[in-house]
PDB file of N, CA and C in Angstrom:
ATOM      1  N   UNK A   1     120.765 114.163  75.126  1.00  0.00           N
ATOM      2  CA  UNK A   1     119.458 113.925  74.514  1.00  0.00           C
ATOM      3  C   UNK A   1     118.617 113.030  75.435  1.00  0.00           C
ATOM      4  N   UNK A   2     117.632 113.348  75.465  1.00  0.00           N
ATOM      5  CA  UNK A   2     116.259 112.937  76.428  1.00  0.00           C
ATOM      6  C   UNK A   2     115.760 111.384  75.605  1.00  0.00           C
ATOM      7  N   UNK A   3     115.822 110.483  76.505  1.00  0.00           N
ATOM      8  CA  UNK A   3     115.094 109.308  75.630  1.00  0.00           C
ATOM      9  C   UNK A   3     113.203 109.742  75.620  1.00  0.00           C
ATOM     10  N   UNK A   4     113.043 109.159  74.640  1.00  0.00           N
ATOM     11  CA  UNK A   4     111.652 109.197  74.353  1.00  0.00           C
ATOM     12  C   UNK A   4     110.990 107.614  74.424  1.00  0.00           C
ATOM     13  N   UNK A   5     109.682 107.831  74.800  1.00  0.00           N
ATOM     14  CA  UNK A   5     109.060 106.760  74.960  1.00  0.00           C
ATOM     15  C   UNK A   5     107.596 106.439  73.898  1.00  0.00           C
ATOM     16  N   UNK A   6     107.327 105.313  73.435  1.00  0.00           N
ATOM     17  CA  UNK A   6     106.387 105.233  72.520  1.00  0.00           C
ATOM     18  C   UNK A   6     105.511 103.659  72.654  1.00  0.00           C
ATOM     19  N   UNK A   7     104.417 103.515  72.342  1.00  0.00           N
ATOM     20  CA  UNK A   7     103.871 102.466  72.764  1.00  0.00           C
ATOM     21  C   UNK A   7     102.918 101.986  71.336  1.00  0.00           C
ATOM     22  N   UNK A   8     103.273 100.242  71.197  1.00  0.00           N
ATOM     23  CA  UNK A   8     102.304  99.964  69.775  1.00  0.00           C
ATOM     24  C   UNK A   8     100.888  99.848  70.905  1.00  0.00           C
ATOM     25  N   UNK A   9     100.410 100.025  69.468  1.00  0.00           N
ATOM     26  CA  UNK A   9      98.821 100.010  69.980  1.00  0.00           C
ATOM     27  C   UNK A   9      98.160  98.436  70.673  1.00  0.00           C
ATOM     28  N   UNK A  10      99.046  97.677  70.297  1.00  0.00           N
ATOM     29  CA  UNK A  10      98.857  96.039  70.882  1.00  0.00           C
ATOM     30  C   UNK A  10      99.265  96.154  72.765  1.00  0.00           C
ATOM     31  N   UNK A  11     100.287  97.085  72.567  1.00  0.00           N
ATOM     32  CA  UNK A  11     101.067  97.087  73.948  1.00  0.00           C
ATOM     33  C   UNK A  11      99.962  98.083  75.067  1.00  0.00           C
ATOM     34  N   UNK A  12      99.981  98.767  74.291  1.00  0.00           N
ATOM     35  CA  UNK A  12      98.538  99.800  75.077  1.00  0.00           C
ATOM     36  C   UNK A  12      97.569  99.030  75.680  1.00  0.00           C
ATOM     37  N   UNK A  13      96.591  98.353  74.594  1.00  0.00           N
ATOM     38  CA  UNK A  13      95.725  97.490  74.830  1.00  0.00           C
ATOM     39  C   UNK A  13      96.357  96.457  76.161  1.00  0.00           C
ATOM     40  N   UNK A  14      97.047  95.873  76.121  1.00  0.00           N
ATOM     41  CA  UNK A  14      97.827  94.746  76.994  1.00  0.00           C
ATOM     42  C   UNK A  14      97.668  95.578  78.075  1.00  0.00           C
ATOM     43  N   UNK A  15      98.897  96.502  78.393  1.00  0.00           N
ATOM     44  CA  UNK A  15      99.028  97.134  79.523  1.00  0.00           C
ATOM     45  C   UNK A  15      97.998  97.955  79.886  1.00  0.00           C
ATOM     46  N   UNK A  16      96.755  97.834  79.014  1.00  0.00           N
ATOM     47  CA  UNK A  16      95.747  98.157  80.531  1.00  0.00           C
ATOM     48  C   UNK A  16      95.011  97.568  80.810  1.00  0.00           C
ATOM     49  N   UNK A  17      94.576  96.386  80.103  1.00  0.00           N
ATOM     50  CA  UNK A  17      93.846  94.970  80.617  1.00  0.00           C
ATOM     51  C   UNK A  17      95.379  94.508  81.683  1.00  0.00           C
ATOM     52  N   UNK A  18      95.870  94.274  82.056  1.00  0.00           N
ATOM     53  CA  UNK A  18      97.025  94.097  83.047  1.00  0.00           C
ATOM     54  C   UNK A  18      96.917  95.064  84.422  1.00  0.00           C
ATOM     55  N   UNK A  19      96.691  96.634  83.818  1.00  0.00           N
ATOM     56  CA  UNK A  19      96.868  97.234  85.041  1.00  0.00           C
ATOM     57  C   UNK A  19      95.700  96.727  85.343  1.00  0.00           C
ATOM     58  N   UNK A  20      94.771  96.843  85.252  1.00  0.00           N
ATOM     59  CA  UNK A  20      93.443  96.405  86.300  1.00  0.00           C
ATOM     60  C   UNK A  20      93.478  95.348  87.013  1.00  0.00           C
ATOM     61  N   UNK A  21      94.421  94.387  86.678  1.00  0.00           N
ATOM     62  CA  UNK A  21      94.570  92.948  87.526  1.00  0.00           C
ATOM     63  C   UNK A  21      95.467  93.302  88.589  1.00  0.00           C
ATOM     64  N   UNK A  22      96.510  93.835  88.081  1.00  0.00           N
ATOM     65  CA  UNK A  22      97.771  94.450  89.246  1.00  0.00           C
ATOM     66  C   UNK A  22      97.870  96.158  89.082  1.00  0.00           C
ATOM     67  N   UNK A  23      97.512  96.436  90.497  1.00  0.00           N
ATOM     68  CA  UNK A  23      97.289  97.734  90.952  1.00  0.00           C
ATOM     69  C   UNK A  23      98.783  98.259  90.416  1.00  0.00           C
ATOM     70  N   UNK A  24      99.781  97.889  90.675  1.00  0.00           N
ATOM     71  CA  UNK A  24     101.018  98.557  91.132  1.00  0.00           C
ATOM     72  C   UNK A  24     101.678  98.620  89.301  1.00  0.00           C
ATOM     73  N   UNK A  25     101.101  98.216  88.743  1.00  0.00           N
ATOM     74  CA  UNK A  25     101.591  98.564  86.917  1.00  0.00           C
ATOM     75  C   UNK A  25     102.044  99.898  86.833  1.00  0.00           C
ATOM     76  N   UNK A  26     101.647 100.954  86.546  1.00  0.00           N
ATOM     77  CA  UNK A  26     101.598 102.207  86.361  1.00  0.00           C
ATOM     78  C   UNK A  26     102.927 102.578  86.607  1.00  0.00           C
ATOM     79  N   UNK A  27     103.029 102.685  88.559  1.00  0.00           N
ATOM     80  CA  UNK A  27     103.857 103.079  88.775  1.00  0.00           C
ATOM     81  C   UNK A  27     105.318 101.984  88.734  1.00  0.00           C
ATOM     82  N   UNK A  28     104.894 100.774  88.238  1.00  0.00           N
ATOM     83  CA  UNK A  28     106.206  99.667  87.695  1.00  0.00           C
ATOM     84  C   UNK A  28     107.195 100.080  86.385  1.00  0.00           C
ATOM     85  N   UNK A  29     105.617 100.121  85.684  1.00  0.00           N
ATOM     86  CA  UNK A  29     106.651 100.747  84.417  1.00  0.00           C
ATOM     87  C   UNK A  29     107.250 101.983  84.605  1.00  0.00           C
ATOM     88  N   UNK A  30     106.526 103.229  84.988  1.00  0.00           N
ATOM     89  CA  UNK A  30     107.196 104.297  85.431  1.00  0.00           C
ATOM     90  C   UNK A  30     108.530 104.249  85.729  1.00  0.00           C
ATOM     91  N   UNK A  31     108.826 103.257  86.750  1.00  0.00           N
ATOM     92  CA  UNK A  31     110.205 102.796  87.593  1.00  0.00           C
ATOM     93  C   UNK A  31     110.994 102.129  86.446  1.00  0.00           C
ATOM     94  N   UNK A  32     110.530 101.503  86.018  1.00  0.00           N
ATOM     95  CA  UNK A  32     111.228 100.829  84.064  1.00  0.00           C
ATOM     96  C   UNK A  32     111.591 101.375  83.649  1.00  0.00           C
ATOM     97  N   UNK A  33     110.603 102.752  83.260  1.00  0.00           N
ATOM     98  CA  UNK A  33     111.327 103.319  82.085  1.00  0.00           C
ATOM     99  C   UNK A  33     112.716 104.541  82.302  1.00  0.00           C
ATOM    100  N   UNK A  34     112.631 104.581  83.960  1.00  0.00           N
ATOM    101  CA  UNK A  34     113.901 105.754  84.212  1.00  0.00           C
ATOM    102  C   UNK A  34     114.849 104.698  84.355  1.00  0.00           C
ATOM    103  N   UNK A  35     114.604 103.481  84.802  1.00  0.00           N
ATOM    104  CA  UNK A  35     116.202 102.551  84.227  1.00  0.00           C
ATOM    105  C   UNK A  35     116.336 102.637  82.708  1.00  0.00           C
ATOM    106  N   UNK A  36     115.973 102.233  81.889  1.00  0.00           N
ATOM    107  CA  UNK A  36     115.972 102.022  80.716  1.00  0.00           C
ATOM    108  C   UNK A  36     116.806 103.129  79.587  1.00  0.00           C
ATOM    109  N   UNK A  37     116.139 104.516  80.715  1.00  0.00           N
ATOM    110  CA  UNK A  37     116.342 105.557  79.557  1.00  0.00           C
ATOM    111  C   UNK A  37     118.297 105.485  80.556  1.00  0.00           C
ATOM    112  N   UNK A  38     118.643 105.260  81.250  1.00  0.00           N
ATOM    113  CA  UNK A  38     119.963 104.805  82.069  1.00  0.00           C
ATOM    114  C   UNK A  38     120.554 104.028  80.896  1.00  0.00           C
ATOM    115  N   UNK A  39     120.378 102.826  81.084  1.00  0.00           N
ATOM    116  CA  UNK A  39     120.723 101.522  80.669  1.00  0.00           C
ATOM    117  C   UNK A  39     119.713 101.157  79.488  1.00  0.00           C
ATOM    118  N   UNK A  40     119.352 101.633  78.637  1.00  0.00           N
ATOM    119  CA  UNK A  40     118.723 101.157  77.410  1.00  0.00           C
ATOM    120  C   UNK A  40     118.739  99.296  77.581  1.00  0.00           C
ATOM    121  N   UNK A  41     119.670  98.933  77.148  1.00  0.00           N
ATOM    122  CA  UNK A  41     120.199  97.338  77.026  1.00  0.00           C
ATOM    123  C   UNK A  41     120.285  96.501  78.473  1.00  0.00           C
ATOM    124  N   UNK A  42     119.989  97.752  79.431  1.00  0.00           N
ATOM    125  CA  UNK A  42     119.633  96.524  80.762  1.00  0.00           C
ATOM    126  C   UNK A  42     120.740  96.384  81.546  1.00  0.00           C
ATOM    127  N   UNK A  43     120.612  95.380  82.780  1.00  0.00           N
ATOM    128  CA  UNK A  43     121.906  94.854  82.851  1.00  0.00           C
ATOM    129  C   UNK A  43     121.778  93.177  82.072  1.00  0.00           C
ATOM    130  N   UNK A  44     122.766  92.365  82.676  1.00  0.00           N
ATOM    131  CA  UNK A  44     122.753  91.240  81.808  1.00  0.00           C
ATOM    132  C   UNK A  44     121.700  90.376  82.570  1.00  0.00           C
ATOM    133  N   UNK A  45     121.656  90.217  83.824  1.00  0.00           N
ATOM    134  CA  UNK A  45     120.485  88.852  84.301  1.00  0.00           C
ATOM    135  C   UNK A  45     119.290  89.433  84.233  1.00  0.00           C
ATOM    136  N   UNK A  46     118.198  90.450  83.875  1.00  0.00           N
ATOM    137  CA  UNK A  46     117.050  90.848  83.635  1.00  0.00           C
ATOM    138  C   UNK A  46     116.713  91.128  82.458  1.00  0.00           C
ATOM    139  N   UNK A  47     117.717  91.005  81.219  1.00  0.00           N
ATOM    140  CA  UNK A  47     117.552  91.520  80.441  1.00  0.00           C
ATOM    141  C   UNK A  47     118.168  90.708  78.890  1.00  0.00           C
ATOM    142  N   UNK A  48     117.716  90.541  77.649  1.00  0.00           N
ATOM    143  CA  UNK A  48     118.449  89.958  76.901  1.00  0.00           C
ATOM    144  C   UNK A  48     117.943  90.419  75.224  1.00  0.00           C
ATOM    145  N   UNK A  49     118.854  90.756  74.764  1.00  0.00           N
ATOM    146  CA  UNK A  49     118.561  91.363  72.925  1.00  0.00           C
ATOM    147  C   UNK A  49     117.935  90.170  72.681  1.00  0.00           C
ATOM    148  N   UNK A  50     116.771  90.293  71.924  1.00  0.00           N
ATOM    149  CA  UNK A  50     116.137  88.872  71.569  1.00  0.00           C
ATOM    150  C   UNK A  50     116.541  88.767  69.637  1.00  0.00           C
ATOM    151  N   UNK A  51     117.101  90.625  69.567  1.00  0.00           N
ATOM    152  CA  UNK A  51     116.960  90.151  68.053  1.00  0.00           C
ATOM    153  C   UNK A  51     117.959  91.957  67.538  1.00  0.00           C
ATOM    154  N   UNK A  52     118.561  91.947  66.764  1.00  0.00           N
ATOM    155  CA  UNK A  52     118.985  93.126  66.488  1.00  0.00           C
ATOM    156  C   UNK A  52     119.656  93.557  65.015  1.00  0.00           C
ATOM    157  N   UNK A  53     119.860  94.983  64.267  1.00  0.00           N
ATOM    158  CA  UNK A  53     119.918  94.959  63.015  1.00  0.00           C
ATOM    159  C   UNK A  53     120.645  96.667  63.233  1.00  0.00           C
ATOM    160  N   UNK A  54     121.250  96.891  62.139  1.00  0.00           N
ATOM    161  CA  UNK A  54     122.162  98.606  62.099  1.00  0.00           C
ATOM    162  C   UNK A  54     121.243  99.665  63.235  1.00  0.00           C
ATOM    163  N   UNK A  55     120.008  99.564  63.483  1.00  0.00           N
ATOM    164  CA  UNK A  55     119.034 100.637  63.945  1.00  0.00           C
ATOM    165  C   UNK A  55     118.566 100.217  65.049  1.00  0.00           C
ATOM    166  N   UNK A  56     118.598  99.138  65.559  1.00  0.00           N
ATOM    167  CA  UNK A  56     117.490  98.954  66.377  1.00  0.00           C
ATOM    168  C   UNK A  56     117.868  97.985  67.384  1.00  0.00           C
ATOM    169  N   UNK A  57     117.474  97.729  68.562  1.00  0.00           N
ATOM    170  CA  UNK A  57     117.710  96.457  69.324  1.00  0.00           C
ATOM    171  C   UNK A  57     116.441  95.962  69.789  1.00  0.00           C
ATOM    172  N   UNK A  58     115.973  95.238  69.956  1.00  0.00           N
ATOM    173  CA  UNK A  58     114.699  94.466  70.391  1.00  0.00           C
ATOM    174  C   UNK A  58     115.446  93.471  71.699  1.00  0.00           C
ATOM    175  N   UNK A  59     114.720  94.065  73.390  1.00  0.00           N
ATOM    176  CA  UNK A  59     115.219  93.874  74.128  1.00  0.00           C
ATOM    177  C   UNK A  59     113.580  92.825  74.680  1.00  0.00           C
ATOM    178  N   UNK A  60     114.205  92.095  75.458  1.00  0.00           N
ATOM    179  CA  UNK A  60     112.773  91.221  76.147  1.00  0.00           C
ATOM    180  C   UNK A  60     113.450  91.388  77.892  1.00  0.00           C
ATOM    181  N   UNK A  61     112.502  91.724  78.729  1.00  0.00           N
ATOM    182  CA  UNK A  61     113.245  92.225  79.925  1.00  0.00           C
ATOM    183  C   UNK A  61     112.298  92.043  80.849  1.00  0.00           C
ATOM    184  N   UNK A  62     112.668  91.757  82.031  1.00  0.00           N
ATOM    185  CA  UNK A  62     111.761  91.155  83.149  1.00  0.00           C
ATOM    186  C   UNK A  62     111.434  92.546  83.583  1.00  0.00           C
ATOM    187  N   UNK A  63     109.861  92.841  84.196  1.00  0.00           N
ATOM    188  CA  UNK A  63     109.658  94.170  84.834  1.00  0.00           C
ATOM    189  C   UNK A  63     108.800  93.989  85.854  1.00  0.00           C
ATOM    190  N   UNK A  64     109.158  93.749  87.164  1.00  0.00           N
ATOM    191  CA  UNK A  64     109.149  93.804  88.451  1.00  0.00           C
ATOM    192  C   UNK A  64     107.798  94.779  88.751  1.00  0.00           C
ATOM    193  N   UNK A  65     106.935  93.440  89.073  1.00  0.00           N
ATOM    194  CA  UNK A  65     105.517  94.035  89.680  1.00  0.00           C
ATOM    195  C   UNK A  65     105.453  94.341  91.384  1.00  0.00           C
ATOM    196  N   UNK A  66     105.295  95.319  91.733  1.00  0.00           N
ATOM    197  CA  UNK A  66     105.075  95.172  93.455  1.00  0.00           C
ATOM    198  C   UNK A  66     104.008  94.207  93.421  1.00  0.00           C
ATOM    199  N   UNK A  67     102.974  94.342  93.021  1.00  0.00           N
ATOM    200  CA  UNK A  67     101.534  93.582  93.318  1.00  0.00           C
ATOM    201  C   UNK A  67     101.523  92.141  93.204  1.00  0.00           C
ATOM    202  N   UNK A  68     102.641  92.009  92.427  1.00  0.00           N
ATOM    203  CA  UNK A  68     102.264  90.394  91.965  1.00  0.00           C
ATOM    204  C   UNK A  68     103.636  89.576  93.079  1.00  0.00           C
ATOM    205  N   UNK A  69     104.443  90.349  93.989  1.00  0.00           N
ATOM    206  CA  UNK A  69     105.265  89.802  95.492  1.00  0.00           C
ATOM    207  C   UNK A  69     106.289  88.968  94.439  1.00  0.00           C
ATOM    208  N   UNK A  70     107.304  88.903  94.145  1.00  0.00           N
ATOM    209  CA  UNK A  70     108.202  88.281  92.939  1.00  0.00           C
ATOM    210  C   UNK A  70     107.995  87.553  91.764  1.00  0.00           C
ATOM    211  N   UNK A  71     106.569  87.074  91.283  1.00  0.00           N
ATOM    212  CA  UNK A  71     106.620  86.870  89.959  1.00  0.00           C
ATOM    213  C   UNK A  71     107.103  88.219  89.230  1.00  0.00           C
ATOM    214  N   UNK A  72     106.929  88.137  87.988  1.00  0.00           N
ATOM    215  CA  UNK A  72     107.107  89.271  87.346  1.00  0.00           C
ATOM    216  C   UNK A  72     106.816  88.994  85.802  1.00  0.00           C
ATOM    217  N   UNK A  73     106.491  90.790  85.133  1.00  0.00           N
ATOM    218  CA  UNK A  73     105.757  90.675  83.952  1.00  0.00           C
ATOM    219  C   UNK A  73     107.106  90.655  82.910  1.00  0.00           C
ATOM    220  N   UNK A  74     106.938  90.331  81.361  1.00  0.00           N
ATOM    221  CA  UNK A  74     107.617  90.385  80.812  1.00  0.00           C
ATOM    222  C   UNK A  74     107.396  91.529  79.479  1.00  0.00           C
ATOM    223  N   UNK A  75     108.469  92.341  79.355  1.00  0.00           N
ATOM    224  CA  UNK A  75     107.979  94.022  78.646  1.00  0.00           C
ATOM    225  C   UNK A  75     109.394  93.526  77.095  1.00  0.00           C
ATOM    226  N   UNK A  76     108.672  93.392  75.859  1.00  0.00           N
ATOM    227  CA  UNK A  76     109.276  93.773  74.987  1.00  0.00           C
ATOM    228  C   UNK A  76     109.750  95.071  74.846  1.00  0.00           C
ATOM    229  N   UNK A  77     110.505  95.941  74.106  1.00  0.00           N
ATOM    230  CA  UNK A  77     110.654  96.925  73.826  1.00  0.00           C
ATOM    231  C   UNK A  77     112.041  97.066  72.991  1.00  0.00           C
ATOM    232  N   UNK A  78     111.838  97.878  71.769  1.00  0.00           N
ATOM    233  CA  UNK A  78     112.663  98.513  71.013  1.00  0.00           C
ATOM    234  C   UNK A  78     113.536  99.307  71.162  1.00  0.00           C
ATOM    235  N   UNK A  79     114.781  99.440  70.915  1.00  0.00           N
ATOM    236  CA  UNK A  79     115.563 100.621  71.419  1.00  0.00           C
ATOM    237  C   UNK A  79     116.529 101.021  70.703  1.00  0.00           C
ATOM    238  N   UNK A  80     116.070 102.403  69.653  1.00  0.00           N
ATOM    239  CA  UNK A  80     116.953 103.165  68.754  1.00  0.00           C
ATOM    240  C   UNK A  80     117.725 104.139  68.876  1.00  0.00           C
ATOM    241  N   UNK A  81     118.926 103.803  69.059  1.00  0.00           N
ATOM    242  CA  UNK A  81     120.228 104.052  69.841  1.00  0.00           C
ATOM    243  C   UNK A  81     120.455 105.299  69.472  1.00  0.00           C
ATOM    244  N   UNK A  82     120.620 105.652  67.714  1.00  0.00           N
ATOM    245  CA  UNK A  82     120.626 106.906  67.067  1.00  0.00           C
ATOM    246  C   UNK A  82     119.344 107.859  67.400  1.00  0.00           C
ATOM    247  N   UNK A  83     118.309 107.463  67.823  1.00  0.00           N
ATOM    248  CA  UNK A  83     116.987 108.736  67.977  1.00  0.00           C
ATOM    249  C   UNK A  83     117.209 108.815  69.584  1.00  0.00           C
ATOM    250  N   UNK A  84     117.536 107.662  70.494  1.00  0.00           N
ATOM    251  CA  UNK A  84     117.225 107.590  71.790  1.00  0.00           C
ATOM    252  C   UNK A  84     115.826 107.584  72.266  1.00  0.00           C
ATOM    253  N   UNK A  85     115.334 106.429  71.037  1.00  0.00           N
ATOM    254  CA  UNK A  85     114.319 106.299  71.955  1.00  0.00           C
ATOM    255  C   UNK A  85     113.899 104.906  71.787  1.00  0.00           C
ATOM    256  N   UNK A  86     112.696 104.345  73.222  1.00  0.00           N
ATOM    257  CA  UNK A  86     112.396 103.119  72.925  1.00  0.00           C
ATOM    258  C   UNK A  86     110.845 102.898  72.431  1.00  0.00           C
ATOM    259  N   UNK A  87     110.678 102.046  72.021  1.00  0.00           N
ATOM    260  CA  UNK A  87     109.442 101.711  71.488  1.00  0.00           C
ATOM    261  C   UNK A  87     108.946 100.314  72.036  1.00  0.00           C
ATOM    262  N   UNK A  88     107.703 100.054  73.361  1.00  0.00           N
ATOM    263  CA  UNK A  88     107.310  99.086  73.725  1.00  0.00           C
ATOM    264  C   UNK A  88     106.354  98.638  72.949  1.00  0.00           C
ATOM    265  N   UNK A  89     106.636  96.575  72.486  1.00  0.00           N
ATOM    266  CA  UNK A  89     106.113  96.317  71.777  1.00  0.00           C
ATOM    267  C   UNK A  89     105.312  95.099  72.125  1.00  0.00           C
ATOM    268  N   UNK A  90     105.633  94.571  73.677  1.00  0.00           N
ATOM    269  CA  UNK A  90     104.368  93.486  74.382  1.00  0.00           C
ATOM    270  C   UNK A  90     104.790  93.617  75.444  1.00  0.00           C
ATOM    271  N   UNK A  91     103.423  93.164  76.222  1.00  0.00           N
ATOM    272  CA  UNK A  91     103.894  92.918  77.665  1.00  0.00           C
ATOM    273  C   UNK A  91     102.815  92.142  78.000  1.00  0.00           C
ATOM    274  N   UNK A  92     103.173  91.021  78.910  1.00  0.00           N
ATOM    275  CA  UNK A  92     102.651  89.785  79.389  1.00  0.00           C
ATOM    276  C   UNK A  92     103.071  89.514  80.916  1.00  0.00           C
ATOM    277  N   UNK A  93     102.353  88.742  81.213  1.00  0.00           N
ATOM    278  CA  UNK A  93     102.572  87.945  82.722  1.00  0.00           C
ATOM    279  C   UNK A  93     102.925  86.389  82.423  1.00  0.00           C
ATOM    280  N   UNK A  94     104.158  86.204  83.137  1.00  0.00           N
ATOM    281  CA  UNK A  94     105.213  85.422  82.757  1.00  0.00           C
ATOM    282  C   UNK A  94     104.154  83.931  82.832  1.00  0.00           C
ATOM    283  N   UNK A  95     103.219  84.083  83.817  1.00  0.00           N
ATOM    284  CA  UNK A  95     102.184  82.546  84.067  1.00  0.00           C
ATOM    285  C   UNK A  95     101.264  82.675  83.367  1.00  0.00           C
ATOM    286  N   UNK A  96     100.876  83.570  82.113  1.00  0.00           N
ATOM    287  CA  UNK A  96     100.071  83.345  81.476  1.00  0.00           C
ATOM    288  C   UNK A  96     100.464  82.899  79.922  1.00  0.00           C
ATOM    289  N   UNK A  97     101.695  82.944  79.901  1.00  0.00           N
ATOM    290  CA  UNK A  97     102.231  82.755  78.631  1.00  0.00           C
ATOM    291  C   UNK A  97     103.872  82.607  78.901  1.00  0.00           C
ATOM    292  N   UNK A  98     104.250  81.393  77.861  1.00  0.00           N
ATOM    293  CA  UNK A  98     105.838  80.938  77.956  1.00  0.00           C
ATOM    294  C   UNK A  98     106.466  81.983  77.614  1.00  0.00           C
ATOM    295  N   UNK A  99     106.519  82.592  75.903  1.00  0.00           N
ATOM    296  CA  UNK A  99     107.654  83.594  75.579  1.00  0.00           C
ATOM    297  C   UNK A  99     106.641  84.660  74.688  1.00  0.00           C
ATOM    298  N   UNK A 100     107.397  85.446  74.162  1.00  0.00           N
ATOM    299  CA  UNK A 100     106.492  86.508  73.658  1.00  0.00           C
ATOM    300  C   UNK A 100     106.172  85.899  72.435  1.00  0.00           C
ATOM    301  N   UNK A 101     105.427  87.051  71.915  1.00  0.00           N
ATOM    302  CA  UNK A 101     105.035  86.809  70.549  1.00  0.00           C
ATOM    303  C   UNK A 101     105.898  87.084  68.832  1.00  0.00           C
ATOM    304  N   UNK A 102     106.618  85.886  68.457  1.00  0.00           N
ATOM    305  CA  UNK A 102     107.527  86.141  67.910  1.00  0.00           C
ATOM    306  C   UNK A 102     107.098  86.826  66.674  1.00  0.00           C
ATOM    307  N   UNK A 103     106.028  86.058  66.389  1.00  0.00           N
ATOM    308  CA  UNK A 103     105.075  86.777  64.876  1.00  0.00           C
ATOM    309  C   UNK A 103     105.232  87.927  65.114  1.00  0.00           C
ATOM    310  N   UNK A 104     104.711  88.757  66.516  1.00  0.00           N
ATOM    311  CA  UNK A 104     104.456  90.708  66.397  1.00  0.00           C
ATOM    312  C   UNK A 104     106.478  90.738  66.485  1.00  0.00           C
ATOM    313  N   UNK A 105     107.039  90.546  66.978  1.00  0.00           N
ATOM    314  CA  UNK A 105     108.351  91.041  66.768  1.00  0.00           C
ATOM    315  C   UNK A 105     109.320  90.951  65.698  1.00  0.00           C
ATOM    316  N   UNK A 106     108.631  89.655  64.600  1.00  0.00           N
ATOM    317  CA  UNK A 106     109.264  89.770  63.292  1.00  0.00           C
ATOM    318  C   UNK A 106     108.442  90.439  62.409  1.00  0.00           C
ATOM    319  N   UNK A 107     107.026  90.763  62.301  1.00  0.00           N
ATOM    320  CA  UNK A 107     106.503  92.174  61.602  1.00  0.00           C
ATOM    321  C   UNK A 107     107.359  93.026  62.207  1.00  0.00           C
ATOM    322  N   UNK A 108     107.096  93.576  63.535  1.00  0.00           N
ATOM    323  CA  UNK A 108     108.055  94.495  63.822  1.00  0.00           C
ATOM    324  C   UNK A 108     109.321  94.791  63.450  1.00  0.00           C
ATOM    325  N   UNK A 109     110.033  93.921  63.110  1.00  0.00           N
ATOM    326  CA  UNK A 109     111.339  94.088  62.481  1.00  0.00           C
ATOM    327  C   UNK A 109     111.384  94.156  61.391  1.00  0.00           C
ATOM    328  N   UNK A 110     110.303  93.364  60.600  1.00  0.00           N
ATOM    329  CA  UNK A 110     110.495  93.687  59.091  1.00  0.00           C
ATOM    330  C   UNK A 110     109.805  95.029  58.528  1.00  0.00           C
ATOM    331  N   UNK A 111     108.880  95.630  59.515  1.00  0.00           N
ATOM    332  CA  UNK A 111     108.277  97.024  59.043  1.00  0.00           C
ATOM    333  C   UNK A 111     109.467  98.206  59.511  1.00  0.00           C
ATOM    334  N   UNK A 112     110.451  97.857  59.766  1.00  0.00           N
ATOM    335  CA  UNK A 112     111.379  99.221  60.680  1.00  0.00           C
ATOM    336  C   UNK A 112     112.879  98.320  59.752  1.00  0.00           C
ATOM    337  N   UNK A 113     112.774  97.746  58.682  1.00  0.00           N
ATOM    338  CA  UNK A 113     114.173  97.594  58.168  1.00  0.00           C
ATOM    339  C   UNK A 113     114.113  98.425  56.901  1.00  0.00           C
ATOM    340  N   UNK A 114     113.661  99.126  56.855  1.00  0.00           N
ATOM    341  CA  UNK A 114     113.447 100.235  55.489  1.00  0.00           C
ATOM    342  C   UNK A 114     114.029 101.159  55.865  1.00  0.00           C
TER     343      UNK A 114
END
């Protein structure tokens, strides 16, 4: 089975006020998401479950900008093991903000425990 990819509408918005600052986005995540659909859960030093329940894992994972020369952005994303697919739910630049947004990831969890 083919992983599938899906994006909240917060994450959309983000990632394209982002790509316009850093050229090389596009093809970053691109490169993300064929690890991912690999390794869903990452390996262990880029990657860490921030939160998880029977359905779902909520992964927070460093994603490697060419443009930005080793900082790097930080990509929430969902990952439902039984459908195979993930669902990105923020993405930020690690110097513009400490950690994600816990508020959108506990709606998020409490709208997907039904």
């Amino acid at each position: 089975m083919k992983m599938t990819f899906d994006e909240l509408p917060e994450f959309e918005k983000e990632r394209k006020r982002l790509a316009r600052k850093y050229r090389s986005l596009s093809q970053d995540l691109e490169e993300f998401r064929n690890i991912v659909s690999v390794v869903p859960l990452g390996n262990q030093k880029h990657f860490a479950v921030i939160a998880q329940d029977e359905k779902l894992h909520i992964v927070k994972a460093r994603l490697f900008c060419r443009y930005l020369k080793g900082s790097s952005l930080r990509v929430i994303y969902s990952y439902f093991e039984q459908e195979q697919r993930i669902e990105f739910i923020e993405i930020y630049f690690k110097g513009d903000k400490e950690n994600e947004d816990r508020h959108r990831v506990r709606e998020y969890l409490t709208k997907h425990q039904n």
